[in-house]
C-alpha atoms as a PDB file:
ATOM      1  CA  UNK A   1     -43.827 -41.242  11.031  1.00  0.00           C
ATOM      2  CA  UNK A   2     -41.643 -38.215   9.991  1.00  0.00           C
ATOM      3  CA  UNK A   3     -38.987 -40.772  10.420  1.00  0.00           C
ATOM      4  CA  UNK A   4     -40.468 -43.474   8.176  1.00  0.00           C
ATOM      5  CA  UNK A   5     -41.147 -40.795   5.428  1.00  0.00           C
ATOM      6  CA  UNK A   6     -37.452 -39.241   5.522  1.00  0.00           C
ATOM      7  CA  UNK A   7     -36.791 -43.059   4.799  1.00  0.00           C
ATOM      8  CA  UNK A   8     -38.594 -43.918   2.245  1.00  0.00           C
ATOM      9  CA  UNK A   9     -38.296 -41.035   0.517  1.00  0.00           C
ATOM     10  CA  UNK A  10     -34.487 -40.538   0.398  1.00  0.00           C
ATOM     11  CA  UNK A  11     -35.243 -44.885  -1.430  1.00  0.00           C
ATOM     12  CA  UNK A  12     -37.694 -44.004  -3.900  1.00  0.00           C
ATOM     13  CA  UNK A  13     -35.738 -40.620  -5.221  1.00  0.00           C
ATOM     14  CA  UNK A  14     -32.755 -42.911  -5.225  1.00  0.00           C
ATOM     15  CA  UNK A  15     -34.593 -45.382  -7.447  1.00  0.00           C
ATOM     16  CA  UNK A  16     -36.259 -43.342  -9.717  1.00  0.00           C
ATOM     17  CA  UNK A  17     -33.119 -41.259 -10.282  1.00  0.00           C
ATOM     18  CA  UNK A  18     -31.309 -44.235 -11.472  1.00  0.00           C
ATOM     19  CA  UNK A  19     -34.305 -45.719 -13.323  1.00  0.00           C
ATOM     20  CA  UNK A  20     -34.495 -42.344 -14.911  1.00  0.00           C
ATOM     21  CA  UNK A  21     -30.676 -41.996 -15.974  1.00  0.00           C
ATOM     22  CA  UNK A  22     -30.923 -45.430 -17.023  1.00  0.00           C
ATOM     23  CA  UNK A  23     -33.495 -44.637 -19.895  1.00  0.00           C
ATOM     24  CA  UNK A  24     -31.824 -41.514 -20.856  1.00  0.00           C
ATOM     25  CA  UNK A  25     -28.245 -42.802 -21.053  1.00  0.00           C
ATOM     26  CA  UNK A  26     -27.634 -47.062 -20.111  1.00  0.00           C
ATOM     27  CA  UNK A  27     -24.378 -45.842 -19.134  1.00  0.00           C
ATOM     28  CA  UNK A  28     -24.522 -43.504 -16.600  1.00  0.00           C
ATOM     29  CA  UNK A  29     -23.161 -43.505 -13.847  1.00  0.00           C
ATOM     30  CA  UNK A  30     -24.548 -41.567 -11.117  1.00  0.00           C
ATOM     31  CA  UNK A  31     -21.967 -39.892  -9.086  1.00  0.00           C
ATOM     32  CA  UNK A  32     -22.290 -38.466  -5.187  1.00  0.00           C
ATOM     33  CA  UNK A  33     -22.292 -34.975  -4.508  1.00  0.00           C
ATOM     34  CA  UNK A  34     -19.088 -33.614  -3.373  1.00  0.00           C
ATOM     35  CA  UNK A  35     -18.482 -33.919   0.438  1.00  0.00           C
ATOM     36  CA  UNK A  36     -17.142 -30.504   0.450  1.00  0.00           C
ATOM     37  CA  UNK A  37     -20.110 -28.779  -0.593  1.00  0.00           C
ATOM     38  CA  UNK A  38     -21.633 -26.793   2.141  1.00  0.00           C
ATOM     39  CA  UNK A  39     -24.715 -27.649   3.939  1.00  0.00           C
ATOM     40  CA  UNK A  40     -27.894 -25.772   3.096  1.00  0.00           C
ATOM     41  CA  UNK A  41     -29.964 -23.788   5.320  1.00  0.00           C
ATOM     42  CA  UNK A  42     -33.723 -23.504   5.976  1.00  0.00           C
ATOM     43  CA  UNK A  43     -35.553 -20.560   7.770  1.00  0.00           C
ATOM     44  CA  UNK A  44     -39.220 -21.927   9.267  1.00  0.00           C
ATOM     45  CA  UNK A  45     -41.631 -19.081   9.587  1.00  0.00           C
ATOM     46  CA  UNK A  46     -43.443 -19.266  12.049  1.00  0.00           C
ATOM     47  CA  UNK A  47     -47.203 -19.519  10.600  1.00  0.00           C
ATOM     48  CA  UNK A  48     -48.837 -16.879  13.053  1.00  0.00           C
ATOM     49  CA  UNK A  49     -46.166 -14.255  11.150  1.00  0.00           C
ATOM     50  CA  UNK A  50     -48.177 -12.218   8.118  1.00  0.00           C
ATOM     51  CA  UNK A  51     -45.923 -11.201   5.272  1.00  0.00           C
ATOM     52  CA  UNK A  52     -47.102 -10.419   1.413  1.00  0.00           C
ATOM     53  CA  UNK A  53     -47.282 -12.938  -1.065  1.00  0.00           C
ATOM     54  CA  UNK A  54     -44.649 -12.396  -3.757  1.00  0.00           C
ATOM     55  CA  UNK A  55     -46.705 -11.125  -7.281  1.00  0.00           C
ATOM     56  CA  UNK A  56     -45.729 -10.518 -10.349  1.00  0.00           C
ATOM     57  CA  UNK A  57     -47.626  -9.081 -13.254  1.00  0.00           C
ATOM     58  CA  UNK A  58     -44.834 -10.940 -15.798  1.00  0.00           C
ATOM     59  CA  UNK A  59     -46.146 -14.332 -16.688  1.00  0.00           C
ATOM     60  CA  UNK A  60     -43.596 -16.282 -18.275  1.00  0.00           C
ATOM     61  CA  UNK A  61     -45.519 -19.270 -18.809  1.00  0.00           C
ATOM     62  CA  UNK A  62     -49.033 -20.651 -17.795  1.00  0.00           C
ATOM     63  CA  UNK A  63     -51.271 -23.436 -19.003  1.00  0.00           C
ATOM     64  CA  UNK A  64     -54.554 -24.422 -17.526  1.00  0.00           C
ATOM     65  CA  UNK A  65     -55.660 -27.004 -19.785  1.00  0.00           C
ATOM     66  CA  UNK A  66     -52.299 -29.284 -20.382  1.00  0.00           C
ATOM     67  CA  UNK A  67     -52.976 -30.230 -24.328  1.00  0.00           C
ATOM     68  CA  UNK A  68     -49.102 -29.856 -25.406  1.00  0.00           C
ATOM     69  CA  UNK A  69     -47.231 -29.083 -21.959  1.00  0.00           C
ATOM     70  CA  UNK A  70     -46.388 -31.864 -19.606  1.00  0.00           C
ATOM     71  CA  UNK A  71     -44.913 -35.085 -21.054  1.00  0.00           C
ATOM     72  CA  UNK A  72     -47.550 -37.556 -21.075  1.00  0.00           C
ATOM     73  CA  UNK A  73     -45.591 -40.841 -21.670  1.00  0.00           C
ATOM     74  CA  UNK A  74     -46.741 -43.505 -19.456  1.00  0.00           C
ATOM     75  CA  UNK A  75     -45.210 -47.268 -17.998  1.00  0.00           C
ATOM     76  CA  UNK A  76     -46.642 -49.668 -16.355  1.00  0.00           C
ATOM     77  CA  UNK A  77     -45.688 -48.207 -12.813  1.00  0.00           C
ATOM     78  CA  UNK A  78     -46.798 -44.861 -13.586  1.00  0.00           C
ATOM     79  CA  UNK A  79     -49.485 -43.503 -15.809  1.00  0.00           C
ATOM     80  CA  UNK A  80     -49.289 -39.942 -17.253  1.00  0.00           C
ATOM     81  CA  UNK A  81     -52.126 -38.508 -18.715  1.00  0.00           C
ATOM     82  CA  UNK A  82     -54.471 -35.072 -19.484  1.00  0.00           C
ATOM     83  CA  UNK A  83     -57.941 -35.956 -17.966  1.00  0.00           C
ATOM     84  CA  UNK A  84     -60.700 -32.746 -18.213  1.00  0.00           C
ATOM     85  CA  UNK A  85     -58.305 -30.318 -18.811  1.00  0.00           C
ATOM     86  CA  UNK A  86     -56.087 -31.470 -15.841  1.00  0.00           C
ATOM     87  CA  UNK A  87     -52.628 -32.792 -15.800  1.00  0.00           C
ATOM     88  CA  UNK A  88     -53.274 -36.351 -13.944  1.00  0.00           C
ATOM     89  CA  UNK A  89     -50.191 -39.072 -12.339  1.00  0.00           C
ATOM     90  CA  UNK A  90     -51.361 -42.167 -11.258  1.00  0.00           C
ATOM     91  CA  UNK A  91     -48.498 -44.577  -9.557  1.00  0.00           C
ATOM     92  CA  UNK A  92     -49.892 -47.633  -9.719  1.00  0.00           C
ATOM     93  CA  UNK A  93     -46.313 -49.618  -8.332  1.00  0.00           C
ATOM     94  CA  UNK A  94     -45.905 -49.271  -4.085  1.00  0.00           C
ATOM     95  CA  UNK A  95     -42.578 -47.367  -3.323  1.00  0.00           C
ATOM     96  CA  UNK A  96     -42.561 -45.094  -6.623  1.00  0.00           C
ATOM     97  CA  UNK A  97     -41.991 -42.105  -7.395  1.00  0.00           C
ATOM     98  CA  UNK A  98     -42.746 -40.746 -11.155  1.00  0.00           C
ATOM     99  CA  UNK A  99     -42.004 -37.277 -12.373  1.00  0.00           C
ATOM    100  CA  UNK A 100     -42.790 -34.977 -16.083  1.00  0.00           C
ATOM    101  CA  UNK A 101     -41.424 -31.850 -17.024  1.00  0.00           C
ATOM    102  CA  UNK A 102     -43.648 -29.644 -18.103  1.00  0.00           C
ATOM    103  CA  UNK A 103     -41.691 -26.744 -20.309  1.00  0.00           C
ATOM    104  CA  UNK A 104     -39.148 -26.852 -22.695  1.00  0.00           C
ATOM    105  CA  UNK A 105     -37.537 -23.575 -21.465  1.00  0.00           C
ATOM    106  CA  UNK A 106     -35.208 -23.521 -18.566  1.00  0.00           C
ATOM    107  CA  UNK A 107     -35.918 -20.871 -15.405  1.00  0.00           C
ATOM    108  CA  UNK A 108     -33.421 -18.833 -13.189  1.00  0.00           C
ATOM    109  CA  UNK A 109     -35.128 -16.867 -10.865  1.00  0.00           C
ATOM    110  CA  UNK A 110     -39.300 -17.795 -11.025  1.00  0.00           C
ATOM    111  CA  UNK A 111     -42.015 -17.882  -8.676  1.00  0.00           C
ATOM    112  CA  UNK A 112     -43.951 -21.320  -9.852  1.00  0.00           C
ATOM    113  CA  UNK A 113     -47.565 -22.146  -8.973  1.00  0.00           C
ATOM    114  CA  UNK A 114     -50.183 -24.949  -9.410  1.00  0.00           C
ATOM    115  CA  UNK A 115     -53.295 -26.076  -7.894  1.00  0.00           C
ATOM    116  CA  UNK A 116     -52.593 -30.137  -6.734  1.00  0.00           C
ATOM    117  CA  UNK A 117     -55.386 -32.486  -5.696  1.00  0.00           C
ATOM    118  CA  UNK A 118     -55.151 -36.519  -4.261  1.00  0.00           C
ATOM    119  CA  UNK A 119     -57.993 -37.616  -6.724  1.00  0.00           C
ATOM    120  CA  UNK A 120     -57.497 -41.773  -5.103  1.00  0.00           C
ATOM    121  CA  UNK A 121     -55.461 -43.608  -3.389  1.00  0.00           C
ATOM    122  CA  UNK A 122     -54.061 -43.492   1.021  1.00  0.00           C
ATOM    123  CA  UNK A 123     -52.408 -40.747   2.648  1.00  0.00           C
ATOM    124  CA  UNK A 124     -49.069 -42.494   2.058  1.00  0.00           C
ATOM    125  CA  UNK A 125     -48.695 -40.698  -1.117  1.00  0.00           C
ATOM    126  CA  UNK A 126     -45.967 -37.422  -1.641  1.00  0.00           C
ATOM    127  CA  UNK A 127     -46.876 -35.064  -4.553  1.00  0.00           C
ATOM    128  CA  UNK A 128     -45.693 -31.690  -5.351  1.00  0.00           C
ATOM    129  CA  UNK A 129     -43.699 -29.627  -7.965  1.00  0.00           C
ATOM    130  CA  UNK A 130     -40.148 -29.824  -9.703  1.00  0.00           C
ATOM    131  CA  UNK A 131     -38.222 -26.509  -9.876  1.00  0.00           C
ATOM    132  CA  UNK A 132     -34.702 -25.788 -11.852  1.00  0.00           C
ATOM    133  CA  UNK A 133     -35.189 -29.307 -13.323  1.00  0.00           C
ATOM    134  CA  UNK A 134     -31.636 -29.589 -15.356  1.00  0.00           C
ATOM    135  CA  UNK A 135     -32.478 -32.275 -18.703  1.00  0.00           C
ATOM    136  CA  UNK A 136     -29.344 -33.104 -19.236  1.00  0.00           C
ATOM    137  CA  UNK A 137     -27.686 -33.343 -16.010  1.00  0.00           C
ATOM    138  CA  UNK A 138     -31.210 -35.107 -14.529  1.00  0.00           C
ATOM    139  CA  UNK A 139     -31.077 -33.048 -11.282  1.00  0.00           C
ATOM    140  CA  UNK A 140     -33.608 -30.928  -9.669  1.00  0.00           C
ATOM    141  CA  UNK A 141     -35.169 -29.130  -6.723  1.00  0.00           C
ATOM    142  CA  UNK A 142     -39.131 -30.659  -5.391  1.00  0.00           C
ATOM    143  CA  UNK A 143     -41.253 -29.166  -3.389  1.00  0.00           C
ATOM    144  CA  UNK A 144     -43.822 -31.725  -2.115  1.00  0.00           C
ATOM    145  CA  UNK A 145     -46.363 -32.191   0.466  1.00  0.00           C
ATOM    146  CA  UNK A 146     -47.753 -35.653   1.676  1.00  0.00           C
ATOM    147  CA  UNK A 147     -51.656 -36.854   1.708  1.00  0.00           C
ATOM    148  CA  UNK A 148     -51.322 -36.897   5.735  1.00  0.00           C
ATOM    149  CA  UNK A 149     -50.323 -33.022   5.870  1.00  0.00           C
ATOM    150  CA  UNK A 150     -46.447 -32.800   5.817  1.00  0.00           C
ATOM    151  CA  UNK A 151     -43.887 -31.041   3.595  1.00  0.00           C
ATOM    152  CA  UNK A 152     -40.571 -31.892   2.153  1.00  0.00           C
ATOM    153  CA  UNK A 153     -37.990 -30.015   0.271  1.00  0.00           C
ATOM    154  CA  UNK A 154     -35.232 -31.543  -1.420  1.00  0.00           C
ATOM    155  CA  UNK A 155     -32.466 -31.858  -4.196  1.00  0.00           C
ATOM    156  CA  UNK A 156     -32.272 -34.960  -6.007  1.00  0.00           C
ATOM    157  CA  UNK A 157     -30.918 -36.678 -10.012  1.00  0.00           C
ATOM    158  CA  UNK A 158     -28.600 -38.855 -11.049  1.00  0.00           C
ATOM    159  CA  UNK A 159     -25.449 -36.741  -9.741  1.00  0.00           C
ATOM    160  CA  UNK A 160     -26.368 -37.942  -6.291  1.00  0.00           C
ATOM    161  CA  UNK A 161     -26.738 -41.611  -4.837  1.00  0.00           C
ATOM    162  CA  UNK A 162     -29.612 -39.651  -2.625  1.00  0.00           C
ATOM    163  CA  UNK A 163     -31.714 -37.333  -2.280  1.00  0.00           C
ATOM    164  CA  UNK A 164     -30.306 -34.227  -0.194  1.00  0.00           C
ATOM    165  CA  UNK A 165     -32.666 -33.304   2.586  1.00  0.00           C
ATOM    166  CA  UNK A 166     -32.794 -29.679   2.413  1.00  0.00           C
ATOM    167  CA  UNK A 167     -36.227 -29.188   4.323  1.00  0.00           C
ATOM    168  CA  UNK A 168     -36.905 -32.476   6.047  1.00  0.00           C
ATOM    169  CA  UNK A 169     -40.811 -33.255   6.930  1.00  0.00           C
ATOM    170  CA  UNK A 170     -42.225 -31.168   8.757  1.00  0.00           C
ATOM    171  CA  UNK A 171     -46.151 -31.310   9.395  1.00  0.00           C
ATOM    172  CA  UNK A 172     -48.402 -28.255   8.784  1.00  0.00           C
ATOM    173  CA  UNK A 173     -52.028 -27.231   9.372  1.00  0.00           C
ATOM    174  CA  UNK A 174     -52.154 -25.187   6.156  1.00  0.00           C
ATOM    175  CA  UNK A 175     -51.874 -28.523   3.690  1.00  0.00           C
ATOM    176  CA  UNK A 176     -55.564 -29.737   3.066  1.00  0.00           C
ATOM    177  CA  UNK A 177     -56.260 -33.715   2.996  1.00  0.00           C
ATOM    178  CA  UNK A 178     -58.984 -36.134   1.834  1.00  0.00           C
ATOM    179  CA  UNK A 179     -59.375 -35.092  -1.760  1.00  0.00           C
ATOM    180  CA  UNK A 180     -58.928 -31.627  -1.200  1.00  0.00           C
ATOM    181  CA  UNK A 181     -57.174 -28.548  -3.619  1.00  0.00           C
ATOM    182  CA  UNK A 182     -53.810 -27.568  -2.554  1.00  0.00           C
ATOM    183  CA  UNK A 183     -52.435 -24.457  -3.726  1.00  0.00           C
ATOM    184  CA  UNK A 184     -48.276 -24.728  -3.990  1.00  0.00           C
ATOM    185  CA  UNK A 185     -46.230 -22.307  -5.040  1.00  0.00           C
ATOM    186  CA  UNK A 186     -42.524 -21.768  -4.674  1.00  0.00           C
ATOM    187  CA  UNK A 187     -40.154 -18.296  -5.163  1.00  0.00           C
ATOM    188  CA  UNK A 188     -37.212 -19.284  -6.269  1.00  0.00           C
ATOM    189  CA  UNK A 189     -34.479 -16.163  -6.689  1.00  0.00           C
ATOM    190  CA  UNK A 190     -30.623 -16.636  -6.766  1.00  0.00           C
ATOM    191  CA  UNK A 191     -30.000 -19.422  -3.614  1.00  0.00           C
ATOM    192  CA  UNK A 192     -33.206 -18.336  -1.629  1.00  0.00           C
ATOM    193  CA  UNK A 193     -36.210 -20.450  -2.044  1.00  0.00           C
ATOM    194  CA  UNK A 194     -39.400 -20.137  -0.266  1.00  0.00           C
ATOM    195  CA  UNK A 195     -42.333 -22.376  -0.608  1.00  0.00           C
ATOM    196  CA  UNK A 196     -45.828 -21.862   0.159  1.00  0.00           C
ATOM    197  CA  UNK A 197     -48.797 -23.991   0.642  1.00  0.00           C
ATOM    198  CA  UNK A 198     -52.630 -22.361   0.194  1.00  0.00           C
ATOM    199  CA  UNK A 199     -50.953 -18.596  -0.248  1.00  0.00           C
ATOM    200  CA  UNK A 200     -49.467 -19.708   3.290  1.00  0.00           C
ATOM    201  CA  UNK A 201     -45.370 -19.196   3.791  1.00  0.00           C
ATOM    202  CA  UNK A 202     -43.887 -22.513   5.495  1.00  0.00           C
ATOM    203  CA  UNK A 203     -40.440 -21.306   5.379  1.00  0.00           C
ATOM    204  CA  UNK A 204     -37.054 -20.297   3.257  1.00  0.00           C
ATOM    205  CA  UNK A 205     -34.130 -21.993   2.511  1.00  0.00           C
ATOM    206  CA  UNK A 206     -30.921 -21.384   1.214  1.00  0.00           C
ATOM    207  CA  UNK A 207     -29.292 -23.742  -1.706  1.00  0.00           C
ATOM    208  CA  UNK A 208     -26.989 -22.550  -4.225  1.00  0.00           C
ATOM    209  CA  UNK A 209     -26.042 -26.083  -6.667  1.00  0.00           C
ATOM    210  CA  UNK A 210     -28.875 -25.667  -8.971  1.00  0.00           C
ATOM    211  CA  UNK A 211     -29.222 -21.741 -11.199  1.00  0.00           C
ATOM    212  CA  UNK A 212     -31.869 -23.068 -13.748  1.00  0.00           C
ATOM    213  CA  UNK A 213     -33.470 -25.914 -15.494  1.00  0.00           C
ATOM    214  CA  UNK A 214     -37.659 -26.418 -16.444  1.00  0.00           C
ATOM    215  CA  UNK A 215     -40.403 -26.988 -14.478  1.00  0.00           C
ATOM    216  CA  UNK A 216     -42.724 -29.955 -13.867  1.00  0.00           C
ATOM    217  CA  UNK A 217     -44.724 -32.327 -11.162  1.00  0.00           C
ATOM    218  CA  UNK A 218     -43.435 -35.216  -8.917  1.00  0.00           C
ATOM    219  CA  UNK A 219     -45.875 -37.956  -7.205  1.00  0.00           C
ATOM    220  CA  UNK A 220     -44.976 -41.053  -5.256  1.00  0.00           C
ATOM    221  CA  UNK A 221     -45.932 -43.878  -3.236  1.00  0.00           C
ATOM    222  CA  UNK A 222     -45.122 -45.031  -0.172  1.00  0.00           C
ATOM    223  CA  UNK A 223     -46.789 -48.290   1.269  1.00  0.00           C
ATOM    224  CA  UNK A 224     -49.008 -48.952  -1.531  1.00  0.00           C
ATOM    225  CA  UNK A 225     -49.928 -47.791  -5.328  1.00  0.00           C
ATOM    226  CA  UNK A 226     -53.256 -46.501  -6.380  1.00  0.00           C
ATOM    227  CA  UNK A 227     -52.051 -42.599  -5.773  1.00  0.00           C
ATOM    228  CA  UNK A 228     -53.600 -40.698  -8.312  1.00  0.00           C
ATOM    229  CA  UNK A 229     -52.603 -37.067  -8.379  1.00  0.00           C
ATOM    230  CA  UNK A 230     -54.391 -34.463 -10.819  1.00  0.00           C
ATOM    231  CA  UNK A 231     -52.904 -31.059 -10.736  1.00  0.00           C
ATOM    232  CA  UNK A 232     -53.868 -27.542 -12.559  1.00  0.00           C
ATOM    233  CA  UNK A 233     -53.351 -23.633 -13.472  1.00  0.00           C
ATOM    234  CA  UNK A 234     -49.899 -24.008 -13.878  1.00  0.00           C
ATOM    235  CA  UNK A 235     -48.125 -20.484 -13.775  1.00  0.00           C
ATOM    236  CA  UNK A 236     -44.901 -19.568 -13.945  1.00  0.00           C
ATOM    237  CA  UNK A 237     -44.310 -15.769 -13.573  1.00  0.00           C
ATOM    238  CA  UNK A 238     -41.062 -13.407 -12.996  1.00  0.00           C
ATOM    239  CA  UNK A 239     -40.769 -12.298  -9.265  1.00  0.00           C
END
């Protein structure tokens, strides 16, 4: 299975990056990372290991009800919309991936948050939150967990012909299924990034290619459409 999703994930970034660049500019090109560029690192914690949450009392951007935030333009393949005050993806295409940014400002160093729940759809569905989200380059860090309890980290836009695996999947105990919340939050600060799921740390990695860029919320399909995402309290804050 982990397999299968490292697979078919690495395909559907690939082909919504270059259905992405394609509607921004018909003649892009995307172009592969450099081969020179070192590898990135990733620290698991171990989950039995207590350490504070990162707080900060600076909010630099939050939004609970999603009436002017996250880009709400919809296709056939993937429906964006605000639905009872929550922010709500449905991919209705198999082997999709759909994304919206959600701010206009760009973000160095953040710690982002956001509550994320699998409203329909199988547990072959990946959903989660972009980070350092560059517009005009199209590149950008994601964070996301799967309906059948796994995690991902990754870099991915039109600069690369895949995805970089910088966290492959890794199953965890602390993601809740069946139509249950999930609280996700990432600290991002200079080349560290850790990412959290339900106020538990899964780990830290190191990545240095993207500084800044906006923030917004990925979803995708693996074997079938029908995944329906709806996610809420987004807050961005200063760590």
């Amino acid at each position: 299975m982990k397999h299968l999703k490292t697979i078919l994930f690495s395909v559907l970034l690939l082909v919504a990056s270059l259905a992405c660049s394609a509607v921004s500019n018909l003649m892009a090109t995307p172009t592969p990372a450099p081969t020179v560029t070192p590898a990135s690192t990733a620290t698991p914690v171990p989950t039995s290991t207590p350490l504070p949450l990162p707080t900060s009392d600076v909010v630099l951007f939050e939004d609970s009800e999603f009436t002017n935030s996250c880009n709400t333009d919809s296709t056939a393949d993937v429906e964006r919309s605000v639905v009872n005050g929550q922010f709500n993806m449905l991919i209705n295409t198999a082997q999709y991936v759909g994304w919206s940014e959600c701010t206009k400002v760009e973000f160095s160093d953040v710690i982002v948050e956001a509550d994320a729940i699998q409203v329909a759809g199988s547990k072959d569905s990946i959903y989660g939150i972009l980070f350092r989200y560059g517009l005009d380059d199209d590149e950008f860090y994601v964070f996301a967990v799967s309906g059948d309890g796994f995690y991902i980290l990754a870099i991915d836009g039109a600069e690369h012909t895949e995805p970089e695996i910088i966290v492959d999947w890794t199953e965890s105990s602390a993601i809740k299924q069946d139509q249950q919340t999930n609280h996700l939050k990432v600290v991002a600060i200079g080349s560290n990034i850790q990412y959290y799921v339900n106020d538990q740390l899964l780990g830290e990695a190191q990545d240095f290619r993207l500084t800044k860029g906006t923030v917004g919320f990925f979803v995708g399909s693996i074997e079938e459409g029908g995944i329906q995402v709806a996610f809420d309290n987004l807050k961005i804050s200063q760590p």
